[in-house]
C-alpha atoms as a PDB file:
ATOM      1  CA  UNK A   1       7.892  12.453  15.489  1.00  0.00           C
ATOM      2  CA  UNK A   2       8.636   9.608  12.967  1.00  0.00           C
ATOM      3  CA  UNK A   3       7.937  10.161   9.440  1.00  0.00           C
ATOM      4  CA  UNK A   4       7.308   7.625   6.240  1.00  0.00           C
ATOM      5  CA  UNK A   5       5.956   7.519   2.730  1.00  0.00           C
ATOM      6  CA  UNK A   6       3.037   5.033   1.880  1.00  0.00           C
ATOM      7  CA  UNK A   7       3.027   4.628  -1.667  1.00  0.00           C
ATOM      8  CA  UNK A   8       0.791   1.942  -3.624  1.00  0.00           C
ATOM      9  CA  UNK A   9      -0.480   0.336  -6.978  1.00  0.00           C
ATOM     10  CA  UNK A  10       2.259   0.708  -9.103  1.00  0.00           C
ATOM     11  CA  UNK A  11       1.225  -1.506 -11.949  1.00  0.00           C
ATOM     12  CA  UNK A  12       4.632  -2.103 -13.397  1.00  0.00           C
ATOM     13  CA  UNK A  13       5.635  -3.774 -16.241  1.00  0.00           C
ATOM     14  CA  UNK A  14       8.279  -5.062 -18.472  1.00  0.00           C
ATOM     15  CA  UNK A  15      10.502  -2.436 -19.717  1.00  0.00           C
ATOM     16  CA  UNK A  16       9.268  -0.754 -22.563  1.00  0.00           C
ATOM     17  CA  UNK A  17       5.403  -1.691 -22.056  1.00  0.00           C
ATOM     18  CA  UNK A  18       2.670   0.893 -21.293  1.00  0.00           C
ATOM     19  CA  UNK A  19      -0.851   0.490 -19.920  1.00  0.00           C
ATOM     20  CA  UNK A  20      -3.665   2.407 -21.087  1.00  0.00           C
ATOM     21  CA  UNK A  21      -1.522   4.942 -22.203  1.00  0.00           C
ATOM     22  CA  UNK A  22       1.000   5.827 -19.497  1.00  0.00           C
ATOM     23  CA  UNK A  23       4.693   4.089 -18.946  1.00  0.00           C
ATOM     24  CA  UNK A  24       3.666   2.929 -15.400  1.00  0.00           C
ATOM     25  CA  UNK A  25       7.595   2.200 -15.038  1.00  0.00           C
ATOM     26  CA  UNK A  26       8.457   6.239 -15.808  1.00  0.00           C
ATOM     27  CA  UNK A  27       5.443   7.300 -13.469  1.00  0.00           C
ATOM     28  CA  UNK A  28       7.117   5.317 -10.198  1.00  0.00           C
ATOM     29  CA  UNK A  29      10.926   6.665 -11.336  1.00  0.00           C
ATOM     30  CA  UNK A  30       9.275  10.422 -10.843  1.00  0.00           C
ATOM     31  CA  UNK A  31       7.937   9.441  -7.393  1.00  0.00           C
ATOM     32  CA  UNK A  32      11.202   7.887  -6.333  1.00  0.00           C
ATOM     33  CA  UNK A  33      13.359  11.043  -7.780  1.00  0.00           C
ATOM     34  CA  UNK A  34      10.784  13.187  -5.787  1.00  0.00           C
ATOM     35  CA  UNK A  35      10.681  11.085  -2.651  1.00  0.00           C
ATOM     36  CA  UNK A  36      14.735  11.031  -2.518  1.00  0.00           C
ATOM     37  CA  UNK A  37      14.646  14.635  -3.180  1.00  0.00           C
ATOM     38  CA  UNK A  38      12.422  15.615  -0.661  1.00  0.00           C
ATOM     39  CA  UNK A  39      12.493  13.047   2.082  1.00  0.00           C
ATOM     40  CA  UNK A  40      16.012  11.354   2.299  1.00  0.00           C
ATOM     41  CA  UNK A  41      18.503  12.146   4.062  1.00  0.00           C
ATOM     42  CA  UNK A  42      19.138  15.792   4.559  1.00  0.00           C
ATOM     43  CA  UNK A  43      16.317  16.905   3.831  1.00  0.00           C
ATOM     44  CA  UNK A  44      13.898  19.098   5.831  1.00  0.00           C
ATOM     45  CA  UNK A  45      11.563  16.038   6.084  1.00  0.00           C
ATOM     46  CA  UNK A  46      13.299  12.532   5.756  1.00  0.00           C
ATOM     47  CA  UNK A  47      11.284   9.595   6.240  1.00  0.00           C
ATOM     48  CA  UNK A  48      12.069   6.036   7.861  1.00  0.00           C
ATOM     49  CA  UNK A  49      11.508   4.525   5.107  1.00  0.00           C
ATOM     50  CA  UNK A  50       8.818   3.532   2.040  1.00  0.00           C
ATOM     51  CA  UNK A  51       5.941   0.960   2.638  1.00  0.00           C
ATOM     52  CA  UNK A  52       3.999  -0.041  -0.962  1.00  0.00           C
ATOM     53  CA  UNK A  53       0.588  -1.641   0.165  1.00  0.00           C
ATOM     54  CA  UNK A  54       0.344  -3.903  -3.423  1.00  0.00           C
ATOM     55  CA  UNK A  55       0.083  -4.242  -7.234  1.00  0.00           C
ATOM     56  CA  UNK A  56       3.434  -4.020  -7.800  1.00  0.00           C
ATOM     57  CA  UNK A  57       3.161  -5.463 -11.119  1.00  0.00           C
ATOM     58  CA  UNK A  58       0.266  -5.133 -13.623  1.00  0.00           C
ATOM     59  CA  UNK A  59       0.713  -9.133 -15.091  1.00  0.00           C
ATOM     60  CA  UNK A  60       3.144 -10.228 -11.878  1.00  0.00           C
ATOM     61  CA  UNK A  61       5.720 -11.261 -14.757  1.00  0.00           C
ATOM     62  CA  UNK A  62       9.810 -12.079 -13.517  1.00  0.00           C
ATOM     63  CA  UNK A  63      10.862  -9.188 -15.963  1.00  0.00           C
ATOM     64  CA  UNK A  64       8.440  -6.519 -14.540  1.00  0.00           C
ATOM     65  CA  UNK A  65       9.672  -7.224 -11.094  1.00  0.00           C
ATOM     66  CA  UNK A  66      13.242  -6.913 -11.860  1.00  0.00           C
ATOM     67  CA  UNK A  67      12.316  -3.482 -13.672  1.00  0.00           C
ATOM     68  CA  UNK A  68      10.231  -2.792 -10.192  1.00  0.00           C
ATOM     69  CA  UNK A  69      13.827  -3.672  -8.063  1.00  0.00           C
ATOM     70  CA  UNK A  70      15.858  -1.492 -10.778  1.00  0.00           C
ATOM     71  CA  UNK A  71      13.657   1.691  -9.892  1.00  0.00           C
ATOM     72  CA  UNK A  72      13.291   1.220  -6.275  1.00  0.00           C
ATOM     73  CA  UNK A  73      17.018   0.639  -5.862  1.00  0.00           C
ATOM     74  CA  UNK A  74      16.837   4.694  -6.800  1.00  0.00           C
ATOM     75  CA  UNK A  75      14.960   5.191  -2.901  1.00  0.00           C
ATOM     76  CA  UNK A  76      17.733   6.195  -0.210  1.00  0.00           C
ATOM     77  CA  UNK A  77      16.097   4.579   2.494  1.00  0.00           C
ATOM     78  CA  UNK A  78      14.387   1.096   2.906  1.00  0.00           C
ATOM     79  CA  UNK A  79      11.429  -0.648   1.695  1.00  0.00           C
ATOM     80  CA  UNK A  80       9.140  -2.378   2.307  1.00  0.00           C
ATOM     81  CA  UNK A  81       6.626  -4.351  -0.300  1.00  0.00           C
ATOM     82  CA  UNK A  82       3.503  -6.181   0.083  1.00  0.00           C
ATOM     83  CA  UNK A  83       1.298  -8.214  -2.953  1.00  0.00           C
ATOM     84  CA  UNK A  84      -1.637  -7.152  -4.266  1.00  0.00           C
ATOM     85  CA  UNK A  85      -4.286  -9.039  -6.539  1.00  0.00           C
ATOM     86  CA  UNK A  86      -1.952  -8.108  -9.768  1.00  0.00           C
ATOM     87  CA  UNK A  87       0.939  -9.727  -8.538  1.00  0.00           C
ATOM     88  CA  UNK A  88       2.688 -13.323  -8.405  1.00  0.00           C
ATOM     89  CA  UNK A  89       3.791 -14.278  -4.451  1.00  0.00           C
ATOM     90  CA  UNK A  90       6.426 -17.182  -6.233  1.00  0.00           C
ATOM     91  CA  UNK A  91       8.152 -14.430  -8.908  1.00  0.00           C
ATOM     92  CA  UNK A  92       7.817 -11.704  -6.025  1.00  0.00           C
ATOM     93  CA  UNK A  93       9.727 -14.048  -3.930  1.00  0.00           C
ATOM     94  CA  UNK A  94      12.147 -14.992  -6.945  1.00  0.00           C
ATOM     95  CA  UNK A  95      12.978 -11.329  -7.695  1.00  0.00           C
ATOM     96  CA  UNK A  96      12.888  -9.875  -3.393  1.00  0.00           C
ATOM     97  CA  UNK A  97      14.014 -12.748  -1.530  1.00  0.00           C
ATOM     98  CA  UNK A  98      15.332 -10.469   1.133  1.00  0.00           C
ATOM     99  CA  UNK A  99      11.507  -8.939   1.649  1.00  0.00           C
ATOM    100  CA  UNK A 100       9.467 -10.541   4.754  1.00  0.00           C
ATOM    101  CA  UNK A 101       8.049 -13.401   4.583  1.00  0.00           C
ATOM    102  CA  UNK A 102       6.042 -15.832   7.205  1.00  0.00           C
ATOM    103  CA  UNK A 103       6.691 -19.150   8.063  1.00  0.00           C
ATOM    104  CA  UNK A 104       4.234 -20.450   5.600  1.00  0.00           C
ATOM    105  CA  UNK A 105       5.324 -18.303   2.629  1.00  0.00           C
ATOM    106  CA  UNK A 106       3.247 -15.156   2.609  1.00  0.00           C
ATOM    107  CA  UNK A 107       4.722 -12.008   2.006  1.00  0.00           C
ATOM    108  CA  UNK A 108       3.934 -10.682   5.695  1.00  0.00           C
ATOM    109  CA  UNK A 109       5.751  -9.114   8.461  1.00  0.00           C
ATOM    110  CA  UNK A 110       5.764  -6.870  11.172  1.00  0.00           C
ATOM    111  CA  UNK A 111       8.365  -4.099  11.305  1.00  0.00           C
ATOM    112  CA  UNK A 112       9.563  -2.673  14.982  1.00  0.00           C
ATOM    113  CA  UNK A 113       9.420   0.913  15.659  1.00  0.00           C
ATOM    114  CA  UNK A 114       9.871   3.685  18.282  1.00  0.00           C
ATOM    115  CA  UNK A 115       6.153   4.795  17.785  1.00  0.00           C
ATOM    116  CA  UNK A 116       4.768   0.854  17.396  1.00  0.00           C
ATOM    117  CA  UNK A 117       4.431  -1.578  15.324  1.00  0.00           C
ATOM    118  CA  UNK A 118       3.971  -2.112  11.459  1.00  0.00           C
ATOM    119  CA  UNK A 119       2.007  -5.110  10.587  1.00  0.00           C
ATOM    120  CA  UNK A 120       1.951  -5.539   6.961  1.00  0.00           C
ATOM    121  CA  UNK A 121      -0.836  -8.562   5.854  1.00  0.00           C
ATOM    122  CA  UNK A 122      -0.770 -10.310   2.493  1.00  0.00           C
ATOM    123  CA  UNK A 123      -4.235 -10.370   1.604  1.00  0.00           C
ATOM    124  CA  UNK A 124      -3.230 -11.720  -2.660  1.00  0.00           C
ATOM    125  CA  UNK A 125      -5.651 -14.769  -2.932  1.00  0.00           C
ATOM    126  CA  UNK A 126      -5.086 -17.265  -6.562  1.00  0.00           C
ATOM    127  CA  UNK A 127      -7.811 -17.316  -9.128  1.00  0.00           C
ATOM    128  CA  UNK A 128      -9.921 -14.475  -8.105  1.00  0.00           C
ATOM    129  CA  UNK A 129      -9.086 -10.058  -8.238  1.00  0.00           C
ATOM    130  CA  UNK A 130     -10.669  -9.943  -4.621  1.00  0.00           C
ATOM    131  CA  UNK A 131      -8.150 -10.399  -1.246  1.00  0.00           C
ATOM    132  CA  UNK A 132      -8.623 -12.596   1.643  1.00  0.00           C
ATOM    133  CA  UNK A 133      -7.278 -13.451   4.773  1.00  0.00           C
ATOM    134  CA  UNK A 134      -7.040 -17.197   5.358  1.00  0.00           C
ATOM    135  CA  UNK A 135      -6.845 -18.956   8.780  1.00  0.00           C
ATOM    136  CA  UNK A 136      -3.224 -19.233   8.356  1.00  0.00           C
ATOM    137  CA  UNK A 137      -2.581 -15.589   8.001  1.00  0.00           C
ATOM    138  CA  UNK A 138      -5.070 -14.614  10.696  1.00  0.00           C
ATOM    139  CA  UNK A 139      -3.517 -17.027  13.278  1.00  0.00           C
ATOM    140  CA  UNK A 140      -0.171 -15.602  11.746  1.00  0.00           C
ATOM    141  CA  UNK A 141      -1.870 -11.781  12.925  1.00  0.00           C
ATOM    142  CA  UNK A 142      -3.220 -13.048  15.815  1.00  0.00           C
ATOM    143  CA  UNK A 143      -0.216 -14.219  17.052  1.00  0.00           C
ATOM    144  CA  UNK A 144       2.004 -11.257  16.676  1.00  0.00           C
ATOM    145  CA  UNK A 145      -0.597  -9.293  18.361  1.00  0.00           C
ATOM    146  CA  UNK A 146      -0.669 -11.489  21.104  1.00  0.00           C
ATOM    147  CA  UNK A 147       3.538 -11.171  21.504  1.00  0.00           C
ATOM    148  CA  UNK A 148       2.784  -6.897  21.822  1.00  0.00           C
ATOM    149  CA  UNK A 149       1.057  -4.492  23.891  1.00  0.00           C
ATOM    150  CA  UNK A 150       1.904  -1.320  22.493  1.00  0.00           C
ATOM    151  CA  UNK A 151       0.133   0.271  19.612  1.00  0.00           C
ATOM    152  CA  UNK A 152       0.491  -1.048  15.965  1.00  0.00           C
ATOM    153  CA  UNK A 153      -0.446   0.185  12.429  1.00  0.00           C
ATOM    154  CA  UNK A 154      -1.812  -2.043   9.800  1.00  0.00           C
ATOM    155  CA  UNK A 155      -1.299  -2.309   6.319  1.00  0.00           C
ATOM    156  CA  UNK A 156      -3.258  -4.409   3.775  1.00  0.00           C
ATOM    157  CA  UNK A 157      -3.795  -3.972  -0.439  1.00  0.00           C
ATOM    158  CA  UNK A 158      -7.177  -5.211  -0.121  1.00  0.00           C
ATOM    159  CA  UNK A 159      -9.949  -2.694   1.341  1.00  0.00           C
ATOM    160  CA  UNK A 160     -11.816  -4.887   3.966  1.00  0.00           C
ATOM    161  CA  UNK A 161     -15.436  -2.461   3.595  1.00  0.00           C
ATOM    162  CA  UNK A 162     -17.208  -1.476   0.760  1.00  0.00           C
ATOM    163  CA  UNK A 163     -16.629   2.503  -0.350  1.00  0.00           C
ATOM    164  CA  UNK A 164     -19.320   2.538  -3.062  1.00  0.00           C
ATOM    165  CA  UNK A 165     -17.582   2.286  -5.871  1.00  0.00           C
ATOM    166  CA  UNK A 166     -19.202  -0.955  -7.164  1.00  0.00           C
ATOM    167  CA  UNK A 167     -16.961  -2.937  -9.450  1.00  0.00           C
ATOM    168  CA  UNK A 168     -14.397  -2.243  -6.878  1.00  0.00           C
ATOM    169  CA  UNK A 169     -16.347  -3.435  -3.900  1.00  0.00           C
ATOM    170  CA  UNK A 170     -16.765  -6.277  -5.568  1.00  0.00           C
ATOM    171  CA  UNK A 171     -13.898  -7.146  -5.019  1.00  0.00           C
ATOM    172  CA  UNK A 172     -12.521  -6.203  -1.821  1.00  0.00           C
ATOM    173  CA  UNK A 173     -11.499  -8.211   1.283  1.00  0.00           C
ATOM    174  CA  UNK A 174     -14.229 -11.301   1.009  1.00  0.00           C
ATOM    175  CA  UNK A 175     -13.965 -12.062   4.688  1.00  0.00           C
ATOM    176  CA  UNK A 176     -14.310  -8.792   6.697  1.00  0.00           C
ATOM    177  CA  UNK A 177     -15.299 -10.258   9.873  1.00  0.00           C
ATOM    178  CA  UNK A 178     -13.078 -12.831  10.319  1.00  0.00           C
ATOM    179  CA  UNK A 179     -10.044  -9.824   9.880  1.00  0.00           C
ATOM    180  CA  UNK A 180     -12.428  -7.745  12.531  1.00  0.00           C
ATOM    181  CA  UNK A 181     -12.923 -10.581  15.395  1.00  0.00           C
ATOM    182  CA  UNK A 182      -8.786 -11.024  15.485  1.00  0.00           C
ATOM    183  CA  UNK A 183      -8.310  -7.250  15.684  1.00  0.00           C
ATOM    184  CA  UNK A 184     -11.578  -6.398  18.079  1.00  0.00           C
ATOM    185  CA  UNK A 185      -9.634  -7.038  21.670  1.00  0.00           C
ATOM    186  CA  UNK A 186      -6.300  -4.887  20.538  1.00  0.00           C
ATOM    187  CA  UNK A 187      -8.756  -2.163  18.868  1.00  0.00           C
ATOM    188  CA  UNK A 188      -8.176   0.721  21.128  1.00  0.00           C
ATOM    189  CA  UNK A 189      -4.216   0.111  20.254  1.00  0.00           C
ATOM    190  CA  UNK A 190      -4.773   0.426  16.952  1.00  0.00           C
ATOM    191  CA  UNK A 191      -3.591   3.885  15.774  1.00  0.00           C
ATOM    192  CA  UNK A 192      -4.605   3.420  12.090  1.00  0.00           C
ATOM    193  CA  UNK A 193      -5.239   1.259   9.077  1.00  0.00           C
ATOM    194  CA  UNK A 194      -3.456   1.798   4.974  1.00  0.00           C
ATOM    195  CA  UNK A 195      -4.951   0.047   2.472  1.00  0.00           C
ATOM    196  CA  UNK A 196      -4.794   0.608  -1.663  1.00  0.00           C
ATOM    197  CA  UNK A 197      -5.992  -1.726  -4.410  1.00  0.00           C
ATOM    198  CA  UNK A 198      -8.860   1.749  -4.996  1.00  0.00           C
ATOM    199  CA  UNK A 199      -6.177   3.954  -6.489  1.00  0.00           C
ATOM    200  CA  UNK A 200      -8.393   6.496  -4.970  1.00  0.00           C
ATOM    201  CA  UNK A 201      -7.481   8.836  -2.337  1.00  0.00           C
ATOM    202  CA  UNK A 202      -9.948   8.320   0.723  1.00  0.00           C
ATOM    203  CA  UNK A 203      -9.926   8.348   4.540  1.00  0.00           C
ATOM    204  CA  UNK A 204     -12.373   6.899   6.917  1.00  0.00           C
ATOM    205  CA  UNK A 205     -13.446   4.837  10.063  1.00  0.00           C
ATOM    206  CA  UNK A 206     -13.883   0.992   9.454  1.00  0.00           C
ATOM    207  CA  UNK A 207     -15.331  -0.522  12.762  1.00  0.00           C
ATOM    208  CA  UNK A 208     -14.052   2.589  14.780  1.00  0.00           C
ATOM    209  CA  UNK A 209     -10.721   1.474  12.984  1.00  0.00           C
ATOM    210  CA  UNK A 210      -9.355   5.231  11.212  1.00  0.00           C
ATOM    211  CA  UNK A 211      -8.389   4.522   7.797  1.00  0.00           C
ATOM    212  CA  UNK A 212      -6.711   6.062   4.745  1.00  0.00           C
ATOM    213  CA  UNK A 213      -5.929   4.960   0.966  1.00  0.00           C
ATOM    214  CA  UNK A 214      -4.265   7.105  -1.651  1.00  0.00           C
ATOM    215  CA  UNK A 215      -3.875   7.091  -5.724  1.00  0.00           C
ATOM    216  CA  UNK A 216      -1.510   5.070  -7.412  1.00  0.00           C
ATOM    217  CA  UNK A 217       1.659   5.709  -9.393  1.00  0.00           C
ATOM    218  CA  UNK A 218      -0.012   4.178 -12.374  1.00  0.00           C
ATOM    219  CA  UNK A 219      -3.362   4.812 -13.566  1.00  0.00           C
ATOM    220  CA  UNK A 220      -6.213   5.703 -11.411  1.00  0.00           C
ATOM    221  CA  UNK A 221      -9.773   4.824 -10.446  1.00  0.00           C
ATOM    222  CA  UNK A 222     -12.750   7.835 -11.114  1.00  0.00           C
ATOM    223  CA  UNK A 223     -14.916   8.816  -8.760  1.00  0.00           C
ATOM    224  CA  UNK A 224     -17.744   7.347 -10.078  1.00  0.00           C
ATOM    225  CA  UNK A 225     -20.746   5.405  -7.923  1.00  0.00           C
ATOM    226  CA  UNK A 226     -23.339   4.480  -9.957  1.00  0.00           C
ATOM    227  CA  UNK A 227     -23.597   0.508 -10.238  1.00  0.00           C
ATOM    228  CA  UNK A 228     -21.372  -0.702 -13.334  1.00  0.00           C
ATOM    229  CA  UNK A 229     -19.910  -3.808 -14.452  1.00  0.00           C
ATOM    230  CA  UNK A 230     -16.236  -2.576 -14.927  1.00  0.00           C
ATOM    231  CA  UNK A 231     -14.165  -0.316 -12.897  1.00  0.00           C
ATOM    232  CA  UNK A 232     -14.185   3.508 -14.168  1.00  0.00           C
ATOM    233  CA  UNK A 233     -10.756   4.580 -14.770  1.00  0.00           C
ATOM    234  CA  UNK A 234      -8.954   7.903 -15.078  1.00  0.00           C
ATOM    235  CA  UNK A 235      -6.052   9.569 -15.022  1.00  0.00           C
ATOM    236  CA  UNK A 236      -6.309  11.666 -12.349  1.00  0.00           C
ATOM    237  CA  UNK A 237      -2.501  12.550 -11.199  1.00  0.00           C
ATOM    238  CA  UNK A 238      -0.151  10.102  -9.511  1.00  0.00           C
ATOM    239  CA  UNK A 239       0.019  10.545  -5.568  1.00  0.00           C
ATOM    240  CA  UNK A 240       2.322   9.615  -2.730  1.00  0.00           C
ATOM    241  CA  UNK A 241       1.575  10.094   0.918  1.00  0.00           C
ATOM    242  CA  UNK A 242       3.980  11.660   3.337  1.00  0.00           C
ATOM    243  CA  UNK A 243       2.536   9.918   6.913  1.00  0.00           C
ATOM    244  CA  UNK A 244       3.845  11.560   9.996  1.00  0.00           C
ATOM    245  CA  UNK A 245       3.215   9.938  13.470  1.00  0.00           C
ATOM    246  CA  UNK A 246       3.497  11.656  16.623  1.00  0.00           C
ATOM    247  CA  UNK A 247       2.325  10.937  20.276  1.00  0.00           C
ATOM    248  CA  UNK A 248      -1.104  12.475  19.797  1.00  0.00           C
ATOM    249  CA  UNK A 249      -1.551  12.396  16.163  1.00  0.00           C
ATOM    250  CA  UNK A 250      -1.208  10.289  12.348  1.00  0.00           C
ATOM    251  CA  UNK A 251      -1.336  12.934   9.752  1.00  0.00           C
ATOM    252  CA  UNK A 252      -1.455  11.710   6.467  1.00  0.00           C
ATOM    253  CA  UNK A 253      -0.391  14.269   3.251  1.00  0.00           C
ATOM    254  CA  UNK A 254      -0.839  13.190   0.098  1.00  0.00           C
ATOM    255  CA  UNK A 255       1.350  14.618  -2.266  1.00  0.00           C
ATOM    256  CA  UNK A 256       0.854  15.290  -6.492  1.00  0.00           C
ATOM    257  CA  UNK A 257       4.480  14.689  -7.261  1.00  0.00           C
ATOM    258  CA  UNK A 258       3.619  15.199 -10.827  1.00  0.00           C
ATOM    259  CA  UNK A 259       2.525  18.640 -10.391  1.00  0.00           C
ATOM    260  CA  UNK A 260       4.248  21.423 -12.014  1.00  0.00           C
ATOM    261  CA  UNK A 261       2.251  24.853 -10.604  1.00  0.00           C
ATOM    262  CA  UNK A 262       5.216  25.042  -8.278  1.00  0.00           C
ATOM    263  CA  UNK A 263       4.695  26.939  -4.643  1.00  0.00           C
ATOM    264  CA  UNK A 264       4.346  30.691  -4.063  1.00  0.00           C
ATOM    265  CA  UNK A 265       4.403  32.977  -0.255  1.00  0.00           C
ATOM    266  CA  UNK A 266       1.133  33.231   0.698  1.00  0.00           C
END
């Protein structure tokens, strides 16, 4: 059994700013208190550690990510942090030098496990709110595929298939197929695929690939599928997931941490 917490879209800020009316900065110190409460050390379910699949930041600015490191410092076990279309590789590297990092200076890397491997893919592309995965980063994938045999999870911000919410499909990962044809002859090792970027909580099959996204810390996206030009929002509550791997089974809880109704014996 090996468990960890997938959080994601934290939308963070410089200290004191809020966006569209929450702190996003006070939202991510509740998760933290609630994740070292209930899943360090000690407790009745610790986790390995915390994986954050993008939008760190909301405007990728040096004094929002050394607000982010502040806060996270708070977790009593590792993480690990990947871009999303919000944030700014060159000030992520500034302000987390010690996070992975490939050869040609994406924020990518693939974390060793008893129950596989964690591939974690920068899909943050310049100029444009949708993700990609360029030949370098593909070859990059490709490669530490080809150095495994076991089974492997993947992690990306970017969603690479359409869910139907259309501003946000829009803008999801442009090149689909390319992602696909490196992954299609280790497929049946694939035990399952976290994405975020639709601060939504959803689950799936992509290409016979099981998936599963969650809601932010920050603000959130409605559930809303008629065509519009700009991405309903809402403020739906703020979500972690507990993930919990075992031989036969990925189990993925998402958790309100926000929630006050408490618990009760059934």
């Amino acid at each position: 059994m090996f468990d960890f917490i997938h959080i994601t879209d934290l939308h963070i800020l410089p200290a004191g700013e809020t966006n569209y009316g929450l702190d996003p900065a006070e939202r991510l110190r509740m998760a933290v208190e609630s994740i070292a409460l209930r899943h360090g050390p000690g407790s009745s379910t610790p986790a390995e550690f915390v994986i954050v699949t993008g939008d760190l930041t909301h405007h990728g600015q040096p004094e929002a990510y050394a607000q982010l490191r502040t806060i996270l410092e708070g977790l009593p076990m590792p993480f690990h942090l990947m871009l999303g279309n919000h944030d700014e590789r060159e000030h992520f590297r500034a302000a987390f030098p010690e996070q992975g990092f490939d050869a040609d200076g994406f924020v990518q890397q693939v974390i060793e496990t008893d129950v596989g491997l964690f591939i974690l893919l920068d899909t943050k592309t310049a100029g444009t709110h949708a993700g990609a995965l360029c030949e370098k980063r593909l070859a990059w994938l490709a490669a530490r595929l080809a150095e495994s045999e076991g089974p492997f999870f993947l992690f990306l911000h970017h969603p690479p298939m359409p869910v139907g919410i259309s501003r946000m499909d829009r803008i999801q990962l442009v090149n689909p197929a390319d992602l696909a044809a490196v992954l299609a002859p280790h497929q049946p090792r694939i035990r399952h695929m976290f994405h975020g970027h639709l601060h939504r909580p959803l689950a799936g099959s992509w290409r016979g690939i099981p998936f599963s996204s969650i809601r932010g810390t920050a603000h959130q996206v409605a559930l809303d599928l008629s065509e519009g030009e700009t991405a309903p929002g809402s403020h739906e509550p703020a979500a972690y997931a507990l993930v919990r791997v075992t031989e036969d089974a990925v189990i993925v809880h998402s958790h309100d941490y926000l929630d006050q109704t408490g618990s009760f014996d059934l």
